[in-house]
Protein backbone atom coordinates (compact mmCIF):
# COMPACT_ATOMS: atom_id res chain seq x y z
CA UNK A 1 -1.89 14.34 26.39
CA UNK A 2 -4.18 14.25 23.12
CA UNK A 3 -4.71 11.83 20.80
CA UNK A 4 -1.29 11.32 18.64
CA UNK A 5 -0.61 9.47 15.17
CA UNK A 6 2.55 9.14 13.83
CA UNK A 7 3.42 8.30 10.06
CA UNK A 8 7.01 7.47 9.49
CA UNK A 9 8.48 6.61 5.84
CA UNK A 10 11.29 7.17 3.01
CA UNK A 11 11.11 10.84 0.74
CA UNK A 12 8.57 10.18 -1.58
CA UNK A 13 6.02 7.47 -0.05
CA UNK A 14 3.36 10.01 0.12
CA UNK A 15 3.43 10.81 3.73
CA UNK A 16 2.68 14.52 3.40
CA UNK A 17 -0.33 14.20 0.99
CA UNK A 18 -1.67 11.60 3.34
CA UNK A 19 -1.46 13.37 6.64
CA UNK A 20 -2.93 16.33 5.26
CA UNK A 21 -6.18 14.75 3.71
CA UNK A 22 -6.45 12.85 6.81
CA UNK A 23 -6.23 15.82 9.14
CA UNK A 24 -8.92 17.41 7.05
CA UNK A 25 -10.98 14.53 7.29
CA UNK A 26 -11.24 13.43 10.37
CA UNK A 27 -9.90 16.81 11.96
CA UNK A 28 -6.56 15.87 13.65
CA UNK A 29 -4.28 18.77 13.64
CA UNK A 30 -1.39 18.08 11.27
CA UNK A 31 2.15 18.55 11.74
CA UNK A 32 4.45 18.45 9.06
CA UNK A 33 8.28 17.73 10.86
CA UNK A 34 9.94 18.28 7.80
CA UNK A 35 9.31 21.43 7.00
CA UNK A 36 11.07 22.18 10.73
CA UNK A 37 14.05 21.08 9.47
CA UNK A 38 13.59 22.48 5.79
CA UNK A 39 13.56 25.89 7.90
CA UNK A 40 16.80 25.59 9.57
CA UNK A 41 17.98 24.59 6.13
CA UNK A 42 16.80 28.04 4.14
CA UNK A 43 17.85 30.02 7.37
CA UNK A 44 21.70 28.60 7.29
CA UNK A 45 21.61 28.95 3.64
CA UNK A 46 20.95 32.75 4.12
CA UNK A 47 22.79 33.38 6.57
CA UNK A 48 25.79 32.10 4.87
CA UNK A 49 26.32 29.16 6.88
CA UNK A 50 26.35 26.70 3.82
CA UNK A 51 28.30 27.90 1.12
CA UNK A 52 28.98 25.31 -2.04
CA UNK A 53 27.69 22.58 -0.10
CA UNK A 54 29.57 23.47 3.09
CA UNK A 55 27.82 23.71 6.16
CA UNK A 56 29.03 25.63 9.15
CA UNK A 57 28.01 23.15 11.92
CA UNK A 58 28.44 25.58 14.89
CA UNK A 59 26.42 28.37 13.01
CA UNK A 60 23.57 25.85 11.72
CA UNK A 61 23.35 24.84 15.07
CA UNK A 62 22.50 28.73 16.76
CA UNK A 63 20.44 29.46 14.11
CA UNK A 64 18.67 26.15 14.68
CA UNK A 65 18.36 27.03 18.71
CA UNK A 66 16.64 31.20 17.60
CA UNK A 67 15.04 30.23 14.85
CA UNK A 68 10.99 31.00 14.60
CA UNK A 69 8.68 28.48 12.87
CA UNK A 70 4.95 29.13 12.69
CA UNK A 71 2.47 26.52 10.58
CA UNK A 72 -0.75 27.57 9.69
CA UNK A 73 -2.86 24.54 8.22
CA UNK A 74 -5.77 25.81 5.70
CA UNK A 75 -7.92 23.95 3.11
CA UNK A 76 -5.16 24.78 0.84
CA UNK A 77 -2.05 23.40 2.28
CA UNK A 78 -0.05 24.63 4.50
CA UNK A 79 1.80 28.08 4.94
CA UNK A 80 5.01 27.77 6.47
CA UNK A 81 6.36 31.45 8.16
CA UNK A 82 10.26 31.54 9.06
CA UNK A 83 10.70 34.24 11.37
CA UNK A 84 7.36 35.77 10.62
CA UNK A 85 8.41 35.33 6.56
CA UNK A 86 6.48 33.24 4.58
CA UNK A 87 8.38 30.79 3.49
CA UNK A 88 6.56 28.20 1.65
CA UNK A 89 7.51 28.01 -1.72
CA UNK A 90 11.13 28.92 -0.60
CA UNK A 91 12.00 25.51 1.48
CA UNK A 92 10.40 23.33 -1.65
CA UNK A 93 13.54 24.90 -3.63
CA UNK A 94 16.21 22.68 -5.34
CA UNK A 95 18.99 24.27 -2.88
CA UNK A 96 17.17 23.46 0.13
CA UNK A 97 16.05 20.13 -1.09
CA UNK A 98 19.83 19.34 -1.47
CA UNK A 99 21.41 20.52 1.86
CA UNK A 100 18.11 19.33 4.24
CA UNK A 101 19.15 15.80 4.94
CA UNK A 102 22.78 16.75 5.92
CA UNK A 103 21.45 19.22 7.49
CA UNK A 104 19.35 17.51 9.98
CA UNK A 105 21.68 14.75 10.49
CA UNK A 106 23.22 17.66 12.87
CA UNK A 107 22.52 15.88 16.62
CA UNK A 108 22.09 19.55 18.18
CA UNK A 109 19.80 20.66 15.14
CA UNK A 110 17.59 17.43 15.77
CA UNK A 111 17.32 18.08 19.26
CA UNK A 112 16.14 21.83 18.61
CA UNK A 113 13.57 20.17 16.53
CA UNK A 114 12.10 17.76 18.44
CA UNK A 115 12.04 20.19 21.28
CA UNK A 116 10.04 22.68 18.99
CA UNK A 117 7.88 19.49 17.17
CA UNK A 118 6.54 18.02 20.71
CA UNK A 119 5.41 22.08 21.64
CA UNK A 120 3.34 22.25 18.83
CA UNK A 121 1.69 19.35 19.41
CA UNK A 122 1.04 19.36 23.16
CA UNK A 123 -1.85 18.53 24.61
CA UNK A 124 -3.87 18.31 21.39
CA UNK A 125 -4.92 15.37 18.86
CA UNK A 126 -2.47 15.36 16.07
CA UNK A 127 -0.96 13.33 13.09
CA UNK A 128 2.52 13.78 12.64
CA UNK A 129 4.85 12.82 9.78
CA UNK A 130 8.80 12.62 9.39
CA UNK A 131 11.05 9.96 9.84
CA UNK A 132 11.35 9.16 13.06
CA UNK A 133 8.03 10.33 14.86
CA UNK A 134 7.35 6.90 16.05
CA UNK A 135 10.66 5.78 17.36
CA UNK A 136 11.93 9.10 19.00
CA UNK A 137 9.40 11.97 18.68
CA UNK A 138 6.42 10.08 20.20
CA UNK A 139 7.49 6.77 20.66
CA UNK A 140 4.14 6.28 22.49
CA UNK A 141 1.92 7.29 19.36
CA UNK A 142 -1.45 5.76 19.59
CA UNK A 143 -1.09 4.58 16.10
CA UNK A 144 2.06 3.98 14.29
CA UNK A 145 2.43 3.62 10.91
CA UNK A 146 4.84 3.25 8.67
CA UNK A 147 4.34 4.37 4.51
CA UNK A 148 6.73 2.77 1.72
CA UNK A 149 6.57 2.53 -1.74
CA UNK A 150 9.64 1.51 -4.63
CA UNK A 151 12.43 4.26 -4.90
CA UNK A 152 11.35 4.98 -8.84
CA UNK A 153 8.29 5.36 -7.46
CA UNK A 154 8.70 7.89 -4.76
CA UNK A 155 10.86 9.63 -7.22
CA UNK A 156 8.03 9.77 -10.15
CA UNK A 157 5.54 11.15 -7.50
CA UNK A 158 8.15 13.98 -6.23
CA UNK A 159 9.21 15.11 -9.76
CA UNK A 160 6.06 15.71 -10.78
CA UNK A 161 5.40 17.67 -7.64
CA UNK A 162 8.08 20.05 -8.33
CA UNK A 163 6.99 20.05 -12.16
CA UNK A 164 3.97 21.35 -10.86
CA UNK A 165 5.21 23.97 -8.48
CA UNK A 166 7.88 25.29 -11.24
CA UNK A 167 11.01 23.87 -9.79
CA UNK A 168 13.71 22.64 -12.52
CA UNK A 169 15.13 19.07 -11.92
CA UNK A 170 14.97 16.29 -14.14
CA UNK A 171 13.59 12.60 -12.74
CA UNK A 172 17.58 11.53 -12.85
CA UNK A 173 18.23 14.29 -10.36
CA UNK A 174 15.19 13.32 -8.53
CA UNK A 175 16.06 9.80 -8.53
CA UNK A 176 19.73 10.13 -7.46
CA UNK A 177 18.39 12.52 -4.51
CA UNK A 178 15.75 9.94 -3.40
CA UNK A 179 18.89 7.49 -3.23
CA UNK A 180 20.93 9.50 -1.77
CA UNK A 181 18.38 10.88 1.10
CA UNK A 182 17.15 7.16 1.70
CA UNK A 183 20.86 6.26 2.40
CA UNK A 184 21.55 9.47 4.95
CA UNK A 185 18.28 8.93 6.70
CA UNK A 186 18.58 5.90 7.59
CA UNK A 187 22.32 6.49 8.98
CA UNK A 188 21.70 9.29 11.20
CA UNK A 189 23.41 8.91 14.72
CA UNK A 190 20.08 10.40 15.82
CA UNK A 191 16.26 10.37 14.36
CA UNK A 192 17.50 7.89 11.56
CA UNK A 193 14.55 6.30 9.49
CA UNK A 194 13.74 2.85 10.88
CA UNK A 195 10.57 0.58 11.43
CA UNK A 196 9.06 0.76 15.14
CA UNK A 197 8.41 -2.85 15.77
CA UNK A 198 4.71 -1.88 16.52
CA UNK A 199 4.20 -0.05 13.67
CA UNK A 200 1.75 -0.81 10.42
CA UNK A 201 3.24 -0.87 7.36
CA UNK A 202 1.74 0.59 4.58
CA UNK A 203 3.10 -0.06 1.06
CA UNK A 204 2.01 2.80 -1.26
CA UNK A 205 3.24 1.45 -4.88
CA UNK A 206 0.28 0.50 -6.38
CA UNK A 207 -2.27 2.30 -4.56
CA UNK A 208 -3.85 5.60 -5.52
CA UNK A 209 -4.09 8.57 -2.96
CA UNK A 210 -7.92 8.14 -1.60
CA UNK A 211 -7.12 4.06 -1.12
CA UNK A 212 -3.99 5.08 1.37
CA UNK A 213 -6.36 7.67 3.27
CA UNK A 214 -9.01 5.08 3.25
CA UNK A 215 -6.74 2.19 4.73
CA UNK A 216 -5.22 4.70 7.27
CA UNK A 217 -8.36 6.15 8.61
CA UNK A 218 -10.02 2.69 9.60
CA UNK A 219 -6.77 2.12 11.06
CA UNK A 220 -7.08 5.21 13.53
CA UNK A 221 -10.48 4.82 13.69
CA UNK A 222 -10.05 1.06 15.27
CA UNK A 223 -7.96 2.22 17.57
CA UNK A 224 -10.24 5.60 18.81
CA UNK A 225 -12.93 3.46 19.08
């Protein structure tokens, strides 16, 4: 077993920036979990199994159980291939964005995801973010942490992300979806968002990007050493 951190938190708290610079950093190996479940997401929507909002449980599910994911981490970010597609830009789209938490609320779909999420991680030193990497995925993390920041702040920070990568929605819609997602995630039957009681939490409002890496890697660096 390698060395494993898990970062757990709402849409929006800044988890995905974080883990990235930190993998770079310090060179963990970075695992994004939501972009597992973004994938199913894209792949039902193309294969017809959502249609206006509808999702075709039994079909989301196969899919879920063939599907391919490959991550490649680079300086840049990473690429994201769906069945040897890149997919990238594709599962950042306002479609996907709308169906994923639903989506992955599916007990059989979460299952096929954690199955896939520990395989990419075995036996190597990581830093994983989602929602529930340090309660289910890896409940024996070495270090647990847990990001927040203020639901109009979460949604400021993603609307300006998908300003900057093209993607039409105004900060209502953003807002509203934060809301919504917060409310599913934290329901789910399985994987729902909660606080590990050994986790540190990490509140994100009023702290700029570098201060967040900063905090978390003397965190991970008490406990490695």
């Amino acid at each position: 077993m390698g060395f494993i951190v898990g970062i757990d938190g709402p849409a929006g708290s800044g988890k995905g920036t974080i883990t990235k610079k930190i993998a770079n950093k310090i060179g963990l190996i970075n695992i994004d979990t939501g972009i597992t479940y973004r994938c199913v997401a894209l792949k039902a929507l193309k294969e017809n199994a959502i249609e206006n909002g509808v999702i075709d449980k039994e079909k989301t599910i196969e899919l879920s159980q063939k599907i391919n994911i490959d991550i490649k981490n680079t300086p840049n970010g990473d690429i994201v291939f769906l069945d040897g597609e890149d997919v990238t830009r594709e599962i950042r789209g306002k479609d996907v964005t709308g169906i994923v938490s639903p989506v992955s609320s599916i007990i059989e779909v979460r299952l096929a995801m954690v199955e896939l999420q520990r395989k990419l991680a075995s036996g190597k030193d990581i830093i994983m973010e989602g929602r529930d990497i340090c309660t289910y995925v890896f409940p024996n993390a070495d270090v647990k942490i847990y990001l927040d920041a203020s639901e109009e702040e979460r949604a400021k920070r993603r609307y300006k992300e998908m300003q900057e990568k093209g993607i039409e929605m105004s900060y209502e819609e953003v807002l509203e979806n934060i809301r919504k997602r917060d409310d599913n995630d934290k329901h789910k039957e399985i994987g729902s968002l909660k606080l590990a009681p050994d986790s540190i939490i990490v509140d994100t409002t009023n702290m700029t990007i570098e201060e967040v890496t900063e905090k978390i890697i003397e965190i991970i660096n008490q406990k490695r050493n």
